[in-house]
Each structure stands twice: as C-alpha cells, then as structure tokens.
N, C-alpha and C. Protein backbone atom coordinates (compact mmCIF):
# COMPACT_ATOMS: atom_id res chain seq x y z
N UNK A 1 -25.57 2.46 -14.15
CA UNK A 1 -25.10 2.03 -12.87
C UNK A 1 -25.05 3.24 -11.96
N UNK A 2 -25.64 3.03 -10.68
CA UNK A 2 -25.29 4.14 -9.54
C UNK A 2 -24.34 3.48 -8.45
N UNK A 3 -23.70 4.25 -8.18
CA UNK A 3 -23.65 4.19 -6.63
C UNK A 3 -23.45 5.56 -5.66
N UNK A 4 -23.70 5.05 -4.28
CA UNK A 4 -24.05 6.16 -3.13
C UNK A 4 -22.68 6.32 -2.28
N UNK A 5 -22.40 7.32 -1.86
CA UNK A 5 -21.52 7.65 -0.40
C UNK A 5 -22.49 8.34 0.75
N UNK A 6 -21.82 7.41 1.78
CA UNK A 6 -22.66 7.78 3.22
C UNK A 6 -22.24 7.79 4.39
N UNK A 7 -22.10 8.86 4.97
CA UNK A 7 -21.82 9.12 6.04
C UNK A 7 -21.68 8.34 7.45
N UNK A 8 -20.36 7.88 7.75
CA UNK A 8 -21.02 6.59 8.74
C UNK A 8 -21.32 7.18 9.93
N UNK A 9 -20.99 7.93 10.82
CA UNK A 9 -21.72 8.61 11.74
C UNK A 9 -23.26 8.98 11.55
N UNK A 10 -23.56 9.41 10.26
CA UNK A 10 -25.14 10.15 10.38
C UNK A 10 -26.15 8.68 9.52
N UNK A 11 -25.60 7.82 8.73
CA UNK A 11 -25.76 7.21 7.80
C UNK A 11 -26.86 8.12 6.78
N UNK A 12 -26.39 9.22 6.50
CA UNK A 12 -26.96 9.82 5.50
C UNK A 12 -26.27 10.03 3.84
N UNK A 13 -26.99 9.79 2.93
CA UNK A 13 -25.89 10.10 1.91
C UNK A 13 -25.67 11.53 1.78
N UNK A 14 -24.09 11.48 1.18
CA UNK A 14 -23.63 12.35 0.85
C UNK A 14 -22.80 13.12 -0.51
N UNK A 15 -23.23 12.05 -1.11
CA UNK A 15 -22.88 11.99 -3.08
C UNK A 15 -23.52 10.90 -3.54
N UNK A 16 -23.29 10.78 -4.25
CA UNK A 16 -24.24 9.79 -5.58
C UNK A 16 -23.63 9.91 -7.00
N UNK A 17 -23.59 8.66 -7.82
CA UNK A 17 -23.20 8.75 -9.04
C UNK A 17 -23.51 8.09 -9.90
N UNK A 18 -24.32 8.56 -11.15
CA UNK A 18 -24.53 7.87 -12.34
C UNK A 18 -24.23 7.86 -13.58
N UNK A 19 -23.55 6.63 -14.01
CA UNK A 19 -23.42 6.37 -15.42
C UNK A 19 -24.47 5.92 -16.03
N UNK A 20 -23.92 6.19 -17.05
CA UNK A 20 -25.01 5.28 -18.57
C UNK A 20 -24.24 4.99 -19.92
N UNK A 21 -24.45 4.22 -20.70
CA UNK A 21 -23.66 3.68 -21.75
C UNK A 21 -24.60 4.34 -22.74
N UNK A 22 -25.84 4.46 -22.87
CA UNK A 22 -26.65 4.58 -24.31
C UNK A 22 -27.69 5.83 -23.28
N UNK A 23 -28.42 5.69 -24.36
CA UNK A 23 -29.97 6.91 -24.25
C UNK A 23 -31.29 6.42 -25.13
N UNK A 24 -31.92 6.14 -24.28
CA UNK A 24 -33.04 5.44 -25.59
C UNK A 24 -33.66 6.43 -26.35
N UNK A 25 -33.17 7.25 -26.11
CA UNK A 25 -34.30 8.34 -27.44
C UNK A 25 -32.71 8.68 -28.49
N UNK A 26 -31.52 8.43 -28.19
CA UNK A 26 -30.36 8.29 -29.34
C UNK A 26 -30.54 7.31 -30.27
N UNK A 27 -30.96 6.00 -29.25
CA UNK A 27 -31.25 4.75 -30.21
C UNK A 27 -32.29 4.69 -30.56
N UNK A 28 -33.51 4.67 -30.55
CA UNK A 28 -34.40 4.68 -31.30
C UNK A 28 -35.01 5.49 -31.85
N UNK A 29 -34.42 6.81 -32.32
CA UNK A 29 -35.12 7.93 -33.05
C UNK A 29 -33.88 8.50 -34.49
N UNK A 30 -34.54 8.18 -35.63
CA UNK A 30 -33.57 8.14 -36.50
C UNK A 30 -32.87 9.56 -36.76
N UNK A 31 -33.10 10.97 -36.62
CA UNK A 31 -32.80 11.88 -36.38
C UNK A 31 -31.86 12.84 -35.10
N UNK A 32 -30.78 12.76 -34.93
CA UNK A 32 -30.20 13.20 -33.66
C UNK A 32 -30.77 14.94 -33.53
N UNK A 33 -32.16 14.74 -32.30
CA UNK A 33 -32.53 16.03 -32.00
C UNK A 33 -32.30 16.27 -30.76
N UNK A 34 -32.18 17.54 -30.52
CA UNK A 34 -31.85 18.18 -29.45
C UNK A 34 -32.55 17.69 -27.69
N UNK A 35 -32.41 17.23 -27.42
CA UNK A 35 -32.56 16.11 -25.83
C UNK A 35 -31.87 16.30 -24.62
N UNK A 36 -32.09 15.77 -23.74
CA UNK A 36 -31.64 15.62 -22.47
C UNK A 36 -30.74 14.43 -22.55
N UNK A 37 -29.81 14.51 -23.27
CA UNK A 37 -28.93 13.21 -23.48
C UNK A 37 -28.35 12.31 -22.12
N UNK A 38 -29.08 11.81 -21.76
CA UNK A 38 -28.23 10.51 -20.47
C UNK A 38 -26.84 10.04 -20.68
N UNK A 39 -26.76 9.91 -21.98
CA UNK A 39 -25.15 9.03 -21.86
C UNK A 39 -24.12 9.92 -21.56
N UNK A 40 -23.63 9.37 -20.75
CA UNK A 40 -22.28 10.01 -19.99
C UNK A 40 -21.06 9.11 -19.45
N UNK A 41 -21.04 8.22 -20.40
CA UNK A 41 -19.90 7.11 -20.22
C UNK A 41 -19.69 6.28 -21.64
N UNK A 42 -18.30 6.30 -22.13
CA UNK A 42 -18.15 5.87 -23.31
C UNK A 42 -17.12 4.68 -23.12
N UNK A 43 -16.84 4.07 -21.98
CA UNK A 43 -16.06 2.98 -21.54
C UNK A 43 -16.77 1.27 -21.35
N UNK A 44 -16.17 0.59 -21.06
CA UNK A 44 -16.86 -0.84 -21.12
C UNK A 44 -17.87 -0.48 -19.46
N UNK A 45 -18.91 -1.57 -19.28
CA UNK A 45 -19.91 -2.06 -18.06
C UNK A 45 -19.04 -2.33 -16.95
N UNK A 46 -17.91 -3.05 -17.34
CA UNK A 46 -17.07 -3.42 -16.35
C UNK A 46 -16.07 -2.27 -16.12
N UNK A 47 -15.88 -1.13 -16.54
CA UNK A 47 -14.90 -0.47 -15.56
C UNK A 47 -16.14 0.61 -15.26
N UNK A 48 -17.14 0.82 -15.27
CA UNK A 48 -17.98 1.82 -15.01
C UNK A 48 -18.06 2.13 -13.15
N UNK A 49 -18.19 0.70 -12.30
CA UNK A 49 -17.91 0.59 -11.14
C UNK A 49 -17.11 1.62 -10.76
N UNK A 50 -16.15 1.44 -11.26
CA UNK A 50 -14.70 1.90 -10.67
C UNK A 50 -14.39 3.36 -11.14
N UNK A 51 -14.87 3.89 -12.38
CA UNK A 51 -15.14 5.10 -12.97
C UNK A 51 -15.88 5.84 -11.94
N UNK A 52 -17.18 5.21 -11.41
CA UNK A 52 -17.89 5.87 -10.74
C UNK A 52 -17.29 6.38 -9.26
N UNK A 53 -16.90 5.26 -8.55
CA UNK A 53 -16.45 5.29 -7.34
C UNK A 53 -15.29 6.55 -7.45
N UNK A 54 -14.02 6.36 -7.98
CA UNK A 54 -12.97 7.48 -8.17
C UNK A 54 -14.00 8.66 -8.45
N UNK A 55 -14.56 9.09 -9.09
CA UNK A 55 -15.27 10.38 -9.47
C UNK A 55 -15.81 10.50 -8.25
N UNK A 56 -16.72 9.71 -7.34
CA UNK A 56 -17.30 10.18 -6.30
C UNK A 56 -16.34 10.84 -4.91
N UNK A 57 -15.15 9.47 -4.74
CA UNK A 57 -14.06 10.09 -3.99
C UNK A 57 -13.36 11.22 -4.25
N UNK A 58 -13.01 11.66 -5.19
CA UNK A 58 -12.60 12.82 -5.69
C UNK A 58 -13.35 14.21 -5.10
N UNK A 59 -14.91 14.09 -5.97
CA UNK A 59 -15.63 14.93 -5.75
C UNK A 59 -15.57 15.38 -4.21
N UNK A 60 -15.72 14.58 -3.42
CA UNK A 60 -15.95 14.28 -1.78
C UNK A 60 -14.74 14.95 -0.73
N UNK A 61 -13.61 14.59 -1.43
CA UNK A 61 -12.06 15.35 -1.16
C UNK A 61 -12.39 16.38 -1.28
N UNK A 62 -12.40 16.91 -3.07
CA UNK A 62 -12.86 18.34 -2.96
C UNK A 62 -13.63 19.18 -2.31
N UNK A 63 -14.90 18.60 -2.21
CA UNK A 63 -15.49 19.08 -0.51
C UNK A 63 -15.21 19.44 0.52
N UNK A 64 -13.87 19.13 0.45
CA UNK A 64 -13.46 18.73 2.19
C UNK A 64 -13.62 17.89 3.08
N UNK A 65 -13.95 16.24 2.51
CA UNK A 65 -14.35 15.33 3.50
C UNK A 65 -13.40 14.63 3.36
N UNK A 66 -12.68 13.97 3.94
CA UNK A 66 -11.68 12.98 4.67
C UNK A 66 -12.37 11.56 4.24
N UNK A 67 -12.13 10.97 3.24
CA UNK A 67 -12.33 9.51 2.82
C UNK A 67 -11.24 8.88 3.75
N UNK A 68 -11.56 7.78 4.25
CA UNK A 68 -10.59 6.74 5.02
C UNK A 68 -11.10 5.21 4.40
N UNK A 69 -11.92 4.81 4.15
CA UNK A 69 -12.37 3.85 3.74
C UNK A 69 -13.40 3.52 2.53
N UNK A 70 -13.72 2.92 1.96
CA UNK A 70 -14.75 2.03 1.29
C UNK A 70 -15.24 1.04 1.60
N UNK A 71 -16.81 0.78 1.28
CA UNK A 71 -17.25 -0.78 1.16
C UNK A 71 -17.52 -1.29 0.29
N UNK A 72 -17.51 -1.83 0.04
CA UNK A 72 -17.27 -2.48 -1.72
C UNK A 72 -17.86 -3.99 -1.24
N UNK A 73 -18.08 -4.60 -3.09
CA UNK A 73 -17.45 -5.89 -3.10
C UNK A 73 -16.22 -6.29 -3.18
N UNK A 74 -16.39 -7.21 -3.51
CA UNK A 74 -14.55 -8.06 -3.45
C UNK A 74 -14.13 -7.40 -4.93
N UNK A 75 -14.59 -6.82 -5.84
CA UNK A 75 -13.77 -6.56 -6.93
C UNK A 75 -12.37 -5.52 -6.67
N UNK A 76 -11.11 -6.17 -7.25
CA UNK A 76 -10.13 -5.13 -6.85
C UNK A 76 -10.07 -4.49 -8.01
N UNK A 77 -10.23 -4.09 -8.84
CA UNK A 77 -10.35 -3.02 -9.61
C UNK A 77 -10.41 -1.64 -9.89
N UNK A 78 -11.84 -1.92 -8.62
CA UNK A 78 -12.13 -0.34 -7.83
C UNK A 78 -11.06 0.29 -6.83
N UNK A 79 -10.49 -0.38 -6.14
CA UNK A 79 -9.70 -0.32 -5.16
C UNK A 79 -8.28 0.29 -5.78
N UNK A 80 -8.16 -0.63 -6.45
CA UNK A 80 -6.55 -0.29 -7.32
C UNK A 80 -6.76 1.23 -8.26
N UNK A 81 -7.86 1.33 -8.57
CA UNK A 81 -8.30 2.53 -9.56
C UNK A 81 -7.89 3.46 -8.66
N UNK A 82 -9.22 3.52 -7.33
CA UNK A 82 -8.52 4.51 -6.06
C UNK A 82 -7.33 4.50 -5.80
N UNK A 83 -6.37 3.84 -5.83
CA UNK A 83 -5.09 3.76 -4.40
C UNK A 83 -4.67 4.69 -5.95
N UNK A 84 -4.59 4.30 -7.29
CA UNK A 84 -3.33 4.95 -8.37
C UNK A 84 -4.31 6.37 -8.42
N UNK A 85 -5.26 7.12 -8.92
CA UNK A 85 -6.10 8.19 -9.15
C UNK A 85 -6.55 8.98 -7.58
N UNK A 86 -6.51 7.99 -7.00
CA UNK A 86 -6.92 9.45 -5.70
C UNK A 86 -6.34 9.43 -4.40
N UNK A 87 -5.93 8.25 -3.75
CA UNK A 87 -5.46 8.56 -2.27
C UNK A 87 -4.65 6.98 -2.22
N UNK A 88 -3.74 6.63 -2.20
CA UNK A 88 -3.30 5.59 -1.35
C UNK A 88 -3.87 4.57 -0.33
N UNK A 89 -4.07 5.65 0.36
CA UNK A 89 -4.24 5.21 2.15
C UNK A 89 -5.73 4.94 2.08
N UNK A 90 -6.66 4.95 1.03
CA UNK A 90 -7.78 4.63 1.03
C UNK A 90 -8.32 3.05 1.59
N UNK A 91 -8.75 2.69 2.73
CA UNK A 91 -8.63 0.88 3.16
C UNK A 91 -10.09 0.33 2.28
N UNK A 92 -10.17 -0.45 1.58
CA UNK A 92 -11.34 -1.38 1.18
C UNK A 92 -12.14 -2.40 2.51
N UNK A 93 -13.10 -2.21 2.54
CA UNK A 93 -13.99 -3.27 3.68
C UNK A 93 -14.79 -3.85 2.96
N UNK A 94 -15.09 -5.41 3.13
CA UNK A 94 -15.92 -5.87 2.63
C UNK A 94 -17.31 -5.84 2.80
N UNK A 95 -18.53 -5.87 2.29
CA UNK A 95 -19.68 -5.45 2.34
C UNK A 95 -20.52 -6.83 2.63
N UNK A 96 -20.23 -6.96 4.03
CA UNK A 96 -20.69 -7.93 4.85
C UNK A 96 -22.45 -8.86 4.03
N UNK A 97 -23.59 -7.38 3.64
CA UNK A 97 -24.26 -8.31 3.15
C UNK A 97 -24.15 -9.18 2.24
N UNK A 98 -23.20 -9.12 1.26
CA UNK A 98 -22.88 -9.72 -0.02
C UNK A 98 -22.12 -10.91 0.58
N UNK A 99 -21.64 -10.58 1.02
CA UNK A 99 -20.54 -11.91 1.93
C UNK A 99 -21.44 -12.97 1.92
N UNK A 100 -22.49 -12.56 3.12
CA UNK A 100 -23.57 -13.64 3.83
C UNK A 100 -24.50 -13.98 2.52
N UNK A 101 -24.87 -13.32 1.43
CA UNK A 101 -25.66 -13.84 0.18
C UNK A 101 -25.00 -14.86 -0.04
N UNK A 102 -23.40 -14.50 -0.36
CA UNK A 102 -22.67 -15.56 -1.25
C UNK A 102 -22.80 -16.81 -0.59
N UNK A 103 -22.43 -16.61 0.72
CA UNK A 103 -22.10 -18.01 1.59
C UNK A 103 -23.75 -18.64 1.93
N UNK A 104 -24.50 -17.92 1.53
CA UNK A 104 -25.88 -19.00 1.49
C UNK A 104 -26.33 -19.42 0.20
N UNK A 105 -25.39 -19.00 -0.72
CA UNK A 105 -25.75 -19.49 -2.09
C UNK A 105 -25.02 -20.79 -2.54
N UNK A 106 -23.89 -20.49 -1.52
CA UNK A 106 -23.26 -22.45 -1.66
C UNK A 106 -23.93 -23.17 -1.30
C-alpha cells in the first residue's frame, strides 16, 4: 500500500509512503539469501492505512511543515490513529472523488 502528501498551494508531492506485508523472493526461494528485502510491515492490511499516514505526518512535522488537515476516506481509524500519535488539531476532509463514485454506485 502507498500513499502521497501534497502540497495544496503547489499541488506537488511532498512525502510518500510504502508498506508491504511479504517479499516475493522471501516466499518463493527456499534459502533466506541476502536481498533487497521489501517487507517493512509486520501488522494486519487493515491498519497499514493508518500506519502509513501517522509515519508520513510525523515525518512532515519533523520537516517543519504545519499539517492542518487530511483527505482521506471515511475510514476513522486513520484519523483517530492521528489525533492519539501526532497532533490533535489535525481536521479530516472527505475525498470528494470517492464520495461521487460511491453515490453513483447506488
């Protein structure tokens, strides 16, 4: 899973983050040899979202950038992860395209 942070003034990104659960050369090579190992997440699919997002806000603070918001989906998970691990005052917005998918999928 990735996700991006982007600048809403420039709309340029400005972090990025990827997990992975496995490595296909771990799983299918019966010998553990020395590799470029991908996996870098040992938690369930479903909190990986939210793993990711906090690590990116974090990172981004440390920078020196002023987070005020997110866009997300509707999952509160992510949200609640942020407000307890990194900032409170962080506001969630909904991510208008997903909105309009859903409501044409009824």
């Amino acid at each position: 899973m990735a996700l991006a942070c982007y600048n809403d003034n420039t709309g340029k990104c400005v972090d990025f983050g990827v997990k992975s659960t496995d490595c296909r050369q771990c799983l299918f090579t019966d010998k553990q040899s020395d590799h470029d190992c991908r996996k870098n997440y040992a938690g369930s699919a479903r909190s990986m979202e939210s793993a990711i997002a906090v690590d990116l806000v974090s990172n981004l603070m440390e920078m020196g950038y002023r987070v005020k918001s997110i866009t997300m989906n509707e999952d509160l998970t992510t949200i609640s992860r942020l407000h307890k691990s990194v900032d409170p005052n962080i506001v969630k917005q909904s991510d208008k395209n997903l909105i309009k998918k859903n409501l044409n999928e009824i």
